[in-house]
C-alpha atoms as a PDB file:
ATOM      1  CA  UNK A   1      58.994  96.807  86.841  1.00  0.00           C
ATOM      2  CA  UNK A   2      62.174  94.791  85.225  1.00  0.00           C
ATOM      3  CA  UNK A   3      61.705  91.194  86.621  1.00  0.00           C
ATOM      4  CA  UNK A   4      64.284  89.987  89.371  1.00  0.00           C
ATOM      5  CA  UNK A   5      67.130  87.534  88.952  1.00  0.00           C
ATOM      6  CA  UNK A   6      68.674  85.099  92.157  1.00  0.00           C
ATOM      7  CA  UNK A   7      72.281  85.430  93.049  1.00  0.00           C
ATOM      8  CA  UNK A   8      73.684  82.706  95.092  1.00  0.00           C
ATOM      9  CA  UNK A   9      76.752  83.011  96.845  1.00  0.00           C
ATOM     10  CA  UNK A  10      78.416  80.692  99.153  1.00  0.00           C
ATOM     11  CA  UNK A  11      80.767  82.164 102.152  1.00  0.00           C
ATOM     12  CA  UNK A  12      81.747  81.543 105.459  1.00  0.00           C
ATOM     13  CA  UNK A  13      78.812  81.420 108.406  1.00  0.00           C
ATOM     14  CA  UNK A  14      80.577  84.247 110.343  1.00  0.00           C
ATOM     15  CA  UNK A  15      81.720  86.454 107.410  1.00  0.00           C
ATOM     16  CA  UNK A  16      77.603  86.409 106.563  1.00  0.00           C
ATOM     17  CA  UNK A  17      76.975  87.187 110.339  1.00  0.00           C
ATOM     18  CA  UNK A  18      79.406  89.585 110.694  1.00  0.00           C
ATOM     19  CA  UNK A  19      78.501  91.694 107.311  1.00  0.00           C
ATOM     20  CA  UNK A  20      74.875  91.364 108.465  1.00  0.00           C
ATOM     21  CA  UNK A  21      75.374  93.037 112.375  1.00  0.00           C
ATOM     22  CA  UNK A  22      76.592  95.668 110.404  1.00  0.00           C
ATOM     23  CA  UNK A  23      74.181  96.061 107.308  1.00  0.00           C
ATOM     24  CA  UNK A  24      71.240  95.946 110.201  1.00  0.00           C
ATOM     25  CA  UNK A  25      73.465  99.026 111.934  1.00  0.00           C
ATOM     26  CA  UNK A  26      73.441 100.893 108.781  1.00  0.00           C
ATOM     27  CA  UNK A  27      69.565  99.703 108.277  1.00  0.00           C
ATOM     28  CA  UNK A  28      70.083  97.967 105.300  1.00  0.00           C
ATOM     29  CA  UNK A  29      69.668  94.376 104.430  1.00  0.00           C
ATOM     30  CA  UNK A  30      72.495  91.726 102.711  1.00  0.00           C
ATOM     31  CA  UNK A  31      69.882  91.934  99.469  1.00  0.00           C
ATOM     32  CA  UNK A  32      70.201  95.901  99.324  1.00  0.00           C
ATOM     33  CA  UNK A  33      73.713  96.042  99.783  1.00  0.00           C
ATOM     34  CA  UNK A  34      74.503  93.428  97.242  1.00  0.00           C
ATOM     35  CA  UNK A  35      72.540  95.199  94.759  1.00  0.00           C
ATOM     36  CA  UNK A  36      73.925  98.188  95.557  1.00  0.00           C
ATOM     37  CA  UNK A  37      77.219  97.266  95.277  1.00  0.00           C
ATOM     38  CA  UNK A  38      76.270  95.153  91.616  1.00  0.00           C
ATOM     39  CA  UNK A  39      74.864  98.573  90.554  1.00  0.00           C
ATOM     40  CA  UNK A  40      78.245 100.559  91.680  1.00  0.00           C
ATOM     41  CA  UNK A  41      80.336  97.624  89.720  1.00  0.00           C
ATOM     42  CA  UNK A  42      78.242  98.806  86.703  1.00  0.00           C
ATOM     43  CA  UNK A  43      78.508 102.485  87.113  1.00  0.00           C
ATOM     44  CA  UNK A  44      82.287 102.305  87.572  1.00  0.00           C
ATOM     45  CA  UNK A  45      82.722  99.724  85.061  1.00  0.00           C
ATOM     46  CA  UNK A  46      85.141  97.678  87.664  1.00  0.00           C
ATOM     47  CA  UNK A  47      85.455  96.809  90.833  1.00  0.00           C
ATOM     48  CA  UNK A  48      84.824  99.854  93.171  1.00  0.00           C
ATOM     49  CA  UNK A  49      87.452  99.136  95.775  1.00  0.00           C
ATOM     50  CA  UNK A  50      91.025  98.422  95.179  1.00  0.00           C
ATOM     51  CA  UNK A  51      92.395  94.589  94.810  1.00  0.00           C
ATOM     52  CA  UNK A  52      95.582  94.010  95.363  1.00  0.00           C
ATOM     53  CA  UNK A  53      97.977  91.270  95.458  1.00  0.00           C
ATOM     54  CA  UNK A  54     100.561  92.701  97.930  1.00  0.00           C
ATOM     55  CA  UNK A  55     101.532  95.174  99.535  1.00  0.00           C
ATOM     56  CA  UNK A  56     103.762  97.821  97.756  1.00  0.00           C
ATOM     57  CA  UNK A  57     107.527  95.672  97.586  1.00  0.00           C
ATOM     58  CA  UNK A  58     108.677  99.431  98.713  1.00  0.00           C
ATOM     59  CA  UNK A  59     110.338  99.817 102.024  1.00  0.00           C
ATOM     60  CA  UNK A  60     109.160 103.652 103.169  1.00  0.00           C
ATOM     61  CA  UNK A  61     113.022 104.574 103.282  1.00  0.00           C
ATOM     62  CA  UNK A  62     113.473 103.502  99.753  1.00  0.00           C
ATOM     63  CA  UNK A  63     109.891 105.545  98.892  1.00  0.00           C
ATOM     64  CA  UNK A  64     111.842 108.527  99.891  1.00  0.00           C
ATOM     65  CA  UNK A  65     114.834 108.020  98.665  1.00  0.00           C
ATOM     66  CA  UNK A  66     113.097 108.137  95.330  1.00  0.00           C
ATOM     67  CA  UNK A  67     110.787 111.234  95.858  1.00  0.00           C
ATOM     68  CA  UNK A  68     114.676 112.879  97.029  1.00  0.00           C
ATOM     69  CA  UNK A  69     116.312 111.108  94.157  1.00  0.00           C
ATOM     70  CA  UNK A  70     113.462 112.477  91.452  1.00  0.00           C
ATOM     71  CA  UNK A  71     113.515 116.101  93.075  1.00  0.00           C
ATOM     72  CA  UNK A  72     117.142 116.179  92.816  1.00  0.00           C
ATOM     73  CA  UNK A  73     116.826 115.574  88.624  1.00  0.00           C
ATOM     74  CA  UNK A  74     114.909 118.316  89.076  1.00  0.00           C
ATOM     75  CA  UNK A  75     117.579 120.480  90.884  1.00  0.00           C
ATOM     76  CA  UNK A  76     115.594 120.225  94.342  1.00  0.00           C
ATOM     77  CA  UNK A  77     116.656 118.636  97.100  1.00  0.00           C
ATOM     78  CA  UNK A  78     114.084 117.220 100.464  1.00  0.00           C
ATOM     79  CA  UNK A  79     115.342 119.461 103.077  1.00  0.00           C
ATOM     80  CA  UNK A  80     115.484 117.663 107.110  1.00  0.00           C
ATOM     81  CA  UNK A  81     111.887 119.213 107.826  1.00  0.00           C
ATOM     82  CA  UNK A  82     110.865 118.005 104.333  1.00  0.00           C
ATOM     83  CA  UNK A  83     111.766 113.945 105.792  1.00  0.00           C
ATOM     84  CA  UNK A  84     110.758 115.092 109.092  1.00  0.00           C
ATOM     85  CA  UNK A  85     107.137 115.940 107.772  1.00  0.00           C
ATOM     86  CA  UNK A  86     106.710 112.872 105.426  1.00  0.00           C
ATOM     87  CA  UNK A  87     107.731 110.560 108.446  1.00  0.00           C
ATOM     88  CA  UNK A  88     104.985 112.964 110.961  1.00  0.00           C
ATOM     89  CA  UNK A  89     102.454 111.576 107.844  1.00  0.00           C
ATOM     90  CA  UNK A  90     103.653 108.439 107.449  1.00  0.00           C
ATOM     91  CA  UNK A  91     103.759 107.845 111.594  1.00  0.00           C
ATOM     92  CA  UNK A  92     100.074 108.993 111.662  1.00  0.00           C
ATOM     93  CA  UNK A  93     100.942 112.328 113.681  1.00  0.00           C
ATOM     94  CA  UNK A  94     100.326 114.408 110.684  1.00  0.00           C
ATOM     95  CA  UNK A  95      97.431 114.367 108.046  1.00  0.00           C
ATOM     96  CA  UNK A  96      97.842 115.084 104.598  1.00  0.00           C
ATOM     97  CA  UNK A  97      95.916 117.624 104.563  1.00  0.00           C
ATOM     98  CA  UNK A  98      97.791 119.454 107.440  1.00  0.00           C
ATOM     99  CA  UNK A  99     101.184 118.623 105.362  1.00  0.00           C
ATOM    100  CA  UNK A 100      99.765 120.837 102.888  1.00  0.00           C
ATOM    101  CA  UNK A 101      98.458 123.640 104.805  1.00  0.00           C
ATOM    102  CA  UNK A 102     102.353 123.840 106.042  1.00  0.00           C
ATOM    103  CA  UNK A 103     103.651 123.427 102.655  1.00  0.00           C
ATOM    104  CA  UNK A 104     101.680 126.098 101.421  1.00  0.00           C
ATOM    105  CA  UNK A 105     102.141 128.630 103.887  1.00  0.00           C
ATOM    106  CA  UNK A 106     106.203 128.223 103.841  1.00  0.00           C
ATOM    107  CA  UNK A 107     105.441 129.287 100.385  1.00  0.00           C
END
């Protein structure tokens, strides 16, 4: 068996009691799920969630304004249902996945 290193790490009394209600509800222990998620930083080579600075600097009207602007190189245009849809998606009333069951079967 490959001998065992410490890792020490300092953080705030309720971020550890918080992070351990919820390792206990998914019956794991602070130790586990730090070397778990040591092991996924290895297998991924990188951090396996995103880190960001900020959130995107683009306003969702100027998001679409570029998807229309891009189609419209193209020679397509967004149609009213077309920003009807994305703002259904973007308002949480419509999944992704529904937005593309209706795509496809206008096709």
């Amino acid at each position: 068996m490959e001998s065992m290193g410490i890792v020490q790490a300092r953080t705030p009394e309720s971020v550890k009691e918080n992070a351990t209600n919820i390792l206990e509800k998914l019956g794991l222990n602070m130790s586990t799920y730090i070397n778990m998620a040591l092991n996924q930083l290895i297998i991924q080579e990188g951090i396996p969630f995103a880190v960001k600075l900020a959130k995107s600097s683009y306003t969702d009207e100027e998001k679409i304004k570029e998807v229309a602007a891009t189609l419209r190189m193209e020679g397509l245009k967004l149609s009213d249902s077309d920003l009807s849809m994305l703002q259904e998606i973007k308002s949480g009333n419509m999944s992704i996945d529904d937005a593309r069951a209706k795509i496809l079967s206008e096709v």
